[in-house]
Protein backbone atom coordinates (compact mmCIF):
# COMPACT_ATOMS: atom_id res chain seq x y z
CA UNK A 1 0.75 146.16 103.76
CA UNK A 2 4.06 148.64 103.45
CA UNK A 3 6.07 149.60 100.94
CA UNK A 4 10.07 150.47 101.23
CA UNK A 5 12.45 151.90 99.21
CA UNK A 6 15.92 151.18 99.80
CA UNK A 7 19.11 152.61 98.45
CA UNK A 8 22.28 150.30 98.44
CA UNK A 9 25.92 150.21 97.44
CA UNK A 10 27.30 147.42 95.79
CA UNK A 11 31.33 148.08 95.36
CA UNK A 12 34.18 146.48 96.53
CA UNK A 13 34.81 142.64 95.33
CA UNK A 14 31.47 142.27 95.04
CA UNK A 15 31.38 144.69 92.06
CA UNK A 16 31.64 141.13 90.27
CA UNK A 17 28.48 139.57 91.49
CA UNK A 18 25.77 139.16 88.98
CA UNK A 19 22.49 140.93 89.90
CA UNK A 20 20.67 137.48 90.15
CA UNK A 21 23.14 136.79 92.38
CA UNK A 22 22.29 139.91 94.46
CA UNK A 23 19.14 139.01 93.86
CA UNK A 24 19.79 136.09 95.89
CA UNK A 25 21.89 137.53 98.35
CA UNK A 26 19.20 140.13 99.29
CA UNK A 27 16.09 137.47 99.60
CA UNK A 28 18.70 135.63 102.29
CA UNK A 29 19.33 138.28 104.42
CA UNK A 30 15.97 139.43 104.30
CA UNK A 31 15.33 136.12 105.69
CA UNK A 32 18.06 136.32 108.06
CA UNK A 33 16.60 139.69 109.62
CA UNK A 34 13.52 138.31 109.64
CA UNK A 35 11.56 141.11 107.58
CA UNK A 36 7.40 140.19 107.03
CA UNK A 37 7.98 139.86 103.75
CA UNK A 38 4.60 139.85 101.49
CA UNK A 39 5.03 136.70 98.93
CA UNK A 40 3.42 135.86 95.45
CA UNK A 41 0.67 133.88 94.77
CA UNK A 42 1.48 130.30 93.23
CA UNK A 43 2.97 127.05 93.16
CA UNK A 44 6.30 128.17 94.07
CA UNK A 45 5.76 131.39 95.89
CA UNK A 46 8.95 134.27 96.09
CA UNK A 47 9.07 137.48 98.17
CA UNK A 48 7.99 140.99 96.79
CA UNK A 49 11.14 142.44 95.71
CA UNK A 50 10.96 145.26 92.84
CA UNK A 51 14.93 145.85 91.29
CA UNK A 52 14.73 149.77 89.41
CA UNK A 53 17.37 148.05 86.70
CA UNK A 54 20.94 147.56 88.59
CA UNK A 55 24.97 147.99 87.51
CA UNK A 56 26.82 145.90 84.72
CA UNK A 57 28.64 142.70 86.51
CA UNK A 58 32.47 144.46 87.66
CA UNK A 59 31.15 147.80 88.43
CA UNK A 60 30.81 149.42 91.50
CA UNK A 61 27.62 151.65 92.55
CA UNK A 62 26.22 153.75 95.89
CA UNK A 63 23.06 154.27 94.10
CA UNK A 64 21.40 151.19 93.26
CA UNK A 65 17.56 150.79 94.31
CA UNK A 66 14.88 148.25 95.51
CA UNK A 67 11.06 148.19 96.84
CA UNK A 68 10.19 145.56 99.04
CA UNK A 69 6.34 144.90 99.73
CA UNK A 70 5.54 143.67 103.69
CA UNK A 71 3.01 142.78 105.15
CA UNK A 72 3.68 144.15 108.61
CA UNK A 73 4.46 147.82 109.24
CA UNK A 74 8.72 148.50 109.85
CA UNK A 75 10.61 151.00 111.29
CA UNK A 76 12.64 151.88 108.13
CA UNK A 77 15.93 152.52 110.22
CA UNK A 78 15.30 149.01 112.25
CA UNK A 79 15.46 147.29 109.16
CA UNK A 80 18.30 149.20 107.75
CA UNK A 81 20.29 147.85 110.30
CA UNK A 82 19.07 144.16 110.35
CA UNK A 83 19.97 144.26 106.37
CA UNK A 84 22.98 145.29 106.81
CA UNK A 85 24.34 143.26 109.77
CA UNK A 86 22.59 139.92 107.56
CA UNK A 87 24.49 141.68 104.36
CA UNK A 88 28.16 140.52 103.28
CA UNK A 89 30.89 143.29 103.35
CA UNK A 90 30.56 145.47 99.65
CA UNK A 91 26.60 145.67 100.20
CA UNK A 92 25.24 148.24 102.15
CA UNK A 93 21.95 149.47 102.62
CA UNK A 94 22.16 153.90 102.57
CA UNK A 95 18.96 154.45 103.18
CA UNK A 96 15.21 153.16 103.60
CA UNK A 97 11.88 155.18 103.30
CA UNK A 98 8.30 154.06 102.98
CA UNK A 99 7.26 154.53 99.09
CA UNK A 100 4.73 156.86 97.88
CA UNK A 101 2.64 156.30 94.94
CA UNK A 102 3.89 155.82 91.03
CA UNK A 103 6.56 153.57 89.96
CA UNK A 104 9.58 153.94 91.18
CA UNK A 105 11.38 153.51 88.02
CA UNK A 106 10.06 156.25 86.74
CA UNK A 107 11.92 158.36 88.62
CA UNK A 108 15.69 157.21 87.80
CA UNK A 109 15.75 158.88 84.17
CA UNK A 110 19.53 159.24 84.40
CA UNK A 111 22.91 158.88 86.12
CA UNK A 112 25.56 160.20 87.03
CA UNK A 113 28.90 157.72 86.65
CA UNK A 114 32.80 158.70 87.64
CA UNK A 115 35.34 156.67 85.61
CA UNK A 116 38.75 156.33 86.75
CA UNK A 117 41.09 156.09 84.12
CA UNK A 118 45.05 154.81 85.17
CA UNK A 119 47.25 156.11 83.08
CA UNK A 120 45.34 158.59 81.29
CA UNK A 121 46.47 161.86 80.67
CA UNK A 122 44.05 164.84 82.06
CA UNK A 123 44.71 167.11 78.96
CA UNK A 124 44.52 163.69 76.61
CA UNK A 125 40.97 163.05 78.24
CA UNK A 126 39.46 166.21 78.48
CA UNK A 127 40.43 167.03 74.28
CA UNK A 128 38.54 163.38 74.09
CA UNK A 129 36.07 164.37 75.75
CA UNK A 130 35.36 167.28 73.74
CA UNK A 131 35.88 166.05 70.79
CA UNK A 132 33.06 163.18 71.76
CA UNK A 133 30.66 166.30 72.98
CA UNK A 134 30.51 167.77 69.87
CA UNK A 135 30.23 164.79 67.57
CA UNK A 136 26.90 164.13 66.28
CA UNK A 137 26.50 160.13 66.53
CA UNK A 138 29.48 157.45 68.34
CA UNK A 139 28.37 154.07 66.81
CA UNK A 140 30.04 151.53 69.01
CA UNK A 141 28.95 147.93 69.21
CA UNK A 142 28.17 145.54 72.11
CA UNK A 143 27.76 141.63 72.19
CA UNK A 144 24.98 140.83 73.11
CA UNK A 145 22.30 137.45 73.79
CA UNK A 146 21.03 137.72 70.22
CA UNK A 147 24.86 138.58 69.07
CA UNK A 148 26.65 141.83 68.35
CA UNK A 149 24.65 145.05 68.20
CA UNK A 150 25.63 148.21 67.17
CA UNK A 151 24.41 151.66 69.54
CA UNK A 152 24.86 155.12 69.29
CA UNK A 153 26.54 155.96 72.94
CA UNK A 154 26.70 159.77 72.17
CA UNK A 155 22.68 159.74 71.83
CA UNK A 156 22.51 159.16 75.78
CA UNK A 157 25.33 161.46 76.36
CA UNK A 158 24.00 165.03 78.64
CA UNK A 159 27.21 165.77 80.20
CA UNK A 160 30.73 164.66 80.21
CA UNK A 161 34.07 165.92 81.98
CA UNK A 162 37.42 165.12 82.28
CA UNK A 163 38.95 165.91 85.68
CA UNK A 164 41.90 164.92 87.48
CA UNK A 165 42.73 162.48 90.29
CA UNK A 166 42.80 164.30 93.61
CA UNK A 167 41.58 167.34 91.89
CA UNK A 168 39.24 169.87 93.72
CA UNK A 169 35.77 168.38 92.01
CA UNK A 170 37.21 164.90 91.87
CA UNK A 171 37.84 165.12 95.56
CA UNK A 172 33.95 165.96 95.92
CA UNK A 173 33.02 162.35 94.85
CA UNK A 174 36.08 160.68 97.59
CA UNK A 175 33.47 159.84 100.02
CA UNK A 176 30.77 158.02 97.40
CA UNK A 177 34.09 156.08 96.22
CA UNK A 178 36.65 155.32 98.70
CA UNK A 179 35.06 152.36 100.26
CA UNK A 180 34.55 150.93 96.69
CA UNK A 181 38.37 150.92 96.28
CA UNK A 182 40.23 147.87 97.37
CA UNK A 183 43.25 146.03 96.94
CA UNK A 184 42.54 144.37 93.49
CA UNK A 185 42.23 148.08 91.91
CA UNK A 186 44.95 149.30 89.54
CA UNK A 187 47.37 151.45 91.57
CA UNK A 188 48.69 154.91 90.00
CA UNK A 189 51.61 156.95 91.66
CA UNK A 190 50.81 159.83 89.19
CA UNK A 191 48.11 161.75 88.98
CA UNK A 192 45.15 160.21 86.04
CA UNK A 193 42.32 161.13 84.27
CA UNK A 194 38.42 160.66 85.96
CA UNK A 195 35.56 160.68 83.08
CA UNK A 196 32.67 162.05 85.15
CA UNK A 197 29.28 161.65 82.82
CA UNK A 198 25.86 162.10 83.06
CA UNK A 199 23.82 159.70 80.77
CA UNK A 200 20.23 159.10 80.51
CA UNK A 201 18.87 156.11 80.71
CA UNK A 202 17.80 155.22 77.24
CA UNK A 203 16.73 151.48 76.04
CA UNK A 204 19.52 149.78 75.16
CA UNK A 205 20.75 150.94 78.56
CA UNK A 206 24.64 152.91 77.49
CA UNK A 207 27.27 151.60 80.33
CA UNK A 208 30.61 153.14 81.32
CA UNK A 209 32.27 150.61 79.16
CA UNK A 210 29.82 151.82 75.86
CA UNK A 211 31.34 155.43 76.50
CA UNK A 212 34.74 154.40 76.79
CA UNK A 213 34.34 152.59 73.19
CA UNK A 214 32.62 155.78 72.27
CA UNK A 215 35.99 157.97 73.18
CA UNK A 216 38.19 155.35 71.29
CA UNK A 217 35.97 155.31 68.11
CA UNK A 218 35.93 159.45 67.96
CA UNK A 219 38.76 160.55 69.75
CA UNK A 220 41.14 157.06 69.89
CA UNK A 221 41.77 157.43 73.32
CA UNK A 222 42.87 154.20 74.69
CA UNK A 223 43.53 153.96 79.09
CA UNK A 224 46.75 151.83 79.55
CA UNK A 225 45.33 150.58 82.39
CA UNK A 226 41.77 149.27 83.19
CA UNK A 227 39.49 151.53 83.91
CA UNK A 228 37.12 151.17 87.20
CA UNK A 229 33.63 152.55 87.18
CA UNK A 230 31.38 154.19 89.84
CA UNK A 231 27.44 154.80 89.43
CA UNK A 232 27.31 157.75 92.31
CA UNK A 233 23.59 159.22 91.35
CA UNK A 234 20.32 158.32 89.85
CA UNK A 235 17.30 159.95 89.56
CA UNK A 236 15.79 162.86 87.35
CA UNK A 237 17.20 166.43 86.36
CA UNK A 238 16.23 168.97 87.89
CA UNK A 239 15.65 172.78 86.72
CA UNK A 240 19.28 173.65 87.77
CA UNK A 241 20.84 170.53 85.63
CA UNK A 242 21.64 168.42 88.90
CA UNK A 243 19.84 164.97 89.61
CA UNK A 244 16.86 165.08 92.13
CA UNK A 245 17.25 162.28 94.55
CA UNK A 246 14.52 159.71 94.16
CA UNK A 247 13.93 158.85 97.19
CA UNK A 248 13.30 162.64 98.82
CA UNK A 249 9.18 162.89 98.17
CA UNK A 250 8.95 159.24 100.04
CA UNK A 251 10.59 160.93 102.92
CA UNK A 252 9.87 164.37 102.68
CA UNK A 253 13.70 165.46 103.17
CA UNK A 254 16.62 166.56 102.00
CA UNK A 255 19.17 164.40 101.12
CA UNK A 256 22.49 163.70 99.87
CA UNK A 257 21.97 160.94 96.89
CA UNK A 258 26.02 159.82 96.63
CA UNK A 259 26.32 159.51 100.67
CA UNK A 260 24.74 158.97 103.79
CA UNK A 261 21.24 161.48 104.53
CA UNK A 262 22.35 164.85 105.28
CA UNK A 263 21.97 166.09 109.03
CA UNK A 264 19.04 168.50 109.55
């Protein structure tokens, strides 16, 4: 038996595919590349596939994550590459490792999301954004299954900033989000505000969308435009406040959680 972890993008169009759709879309092309999937005992039998929780439907993400149990030992890189020639453009496999032990959920305690915000004034932004920082509670409310349900989004809240399109940190994200952006995305000819935030991963889960409601209910900032969201990192804090990749004790390297491994 083997264990991988793989880390995949989902942005572009399909942004707006449900995860059981993913779901589905995964267990095909694992067919397709013909990967020795292990499969579940029973009457109707279904590969081994772990999901470590996955994006709202219409958000984009180069940090989502997946085990898969074999039964055959892979090259990791081989079946990087058979994934992602079976995959449909938007999905990408980054990266694949072999897993070590402990659940790999454990290790994505929080992430880290850029917002892009049409229309939105930088100063406007950043006075919400401090103004949400050093509020106590942000009640907003989300429907829900069992109907509407009311959260505190500032409770998940560890870090929030507003920067500027095509500003010096902004431009440190480009590479995690340029492929994400496609022809369907609002257009701005001026420069806009990007909410970059780091929010743990509580139970109910607070979305991009939650702290959006959370800047209207303290601060009544309101985007013109619609907003577009990017998950670029998951994983735990470390001592210096950044987020430890999760997959770098499976492969005992360094590595660059919003992009592609780094070289060396």
């Amino acid at each position: 038996m083997q264990k991988l972890r793989l880390r995949y993008a989902k942005r572009g169009r399909l942004r707006f595919t449900s995860h059981r759709d993913v779901a589905r879309t995964f267990e095909r092309a694992l067919r397709r590349a013909g990967v020795p999937m292990a499969y579940s005992q029973g009457f109707s039998p279904h590969p081994k596939v772990s999901w470590a929780g996955a994006v709202p439907t219409g958000v984009s993400s180069v940090a989502e994550y997946v085990e898969l149990q074999l039964v055959e030992q892979v090259e990791p890189a081989a079946l990087r590459a058979e994934l992602n020639a079976a995959l449909p453009d938007g999905i990408d496999v980054l990266d694949a490792v072999p897993a070590q032990p402990g659940p790999l959920a454990d290790k994505l305690e929080v992430s880290r999301w850029r917002i892009d915000l049409p229309g939105t004034d930088v100063a406007e932004l950043r006075d919400a954004v401090t103004a949400l920082m050093a509020a106590d509670t942000a009640l907003v409310e989300r429907m829900t299954k069992d109907g509407r349900r009311t959260i505190d989004a500032r409770a998940a809240l560890l870090s929030a900033e507003g920067q500027e399109s095509g500003g010096a940190v902004a431009q440190s994200d480009q590479n995690s989000v340029a492929t994400a952006q496609v022809d369907d995305w609002p257009k701005a000819s001026e420069p806009y505000g990007i909410l970059v935030t780091v929010v743990r991963q509580t139970t109910p889960v607070v979305r991009p969308d939650d702290v959006l409601s959370a800047l209207r209910v303290v601060a009544g900032l309101a985007p013109s435009a619609a907003a577009s969201a990017t998950r670029l990192e998951q994983g735990r804090l470390d001592d210096g406040g950044g987020i430890a990749d999760p997959l770098a004790q499976d492969s005992g390297a360094d590595r660059s959680p919003a992009g592609e491994p780094t070289a060396g």
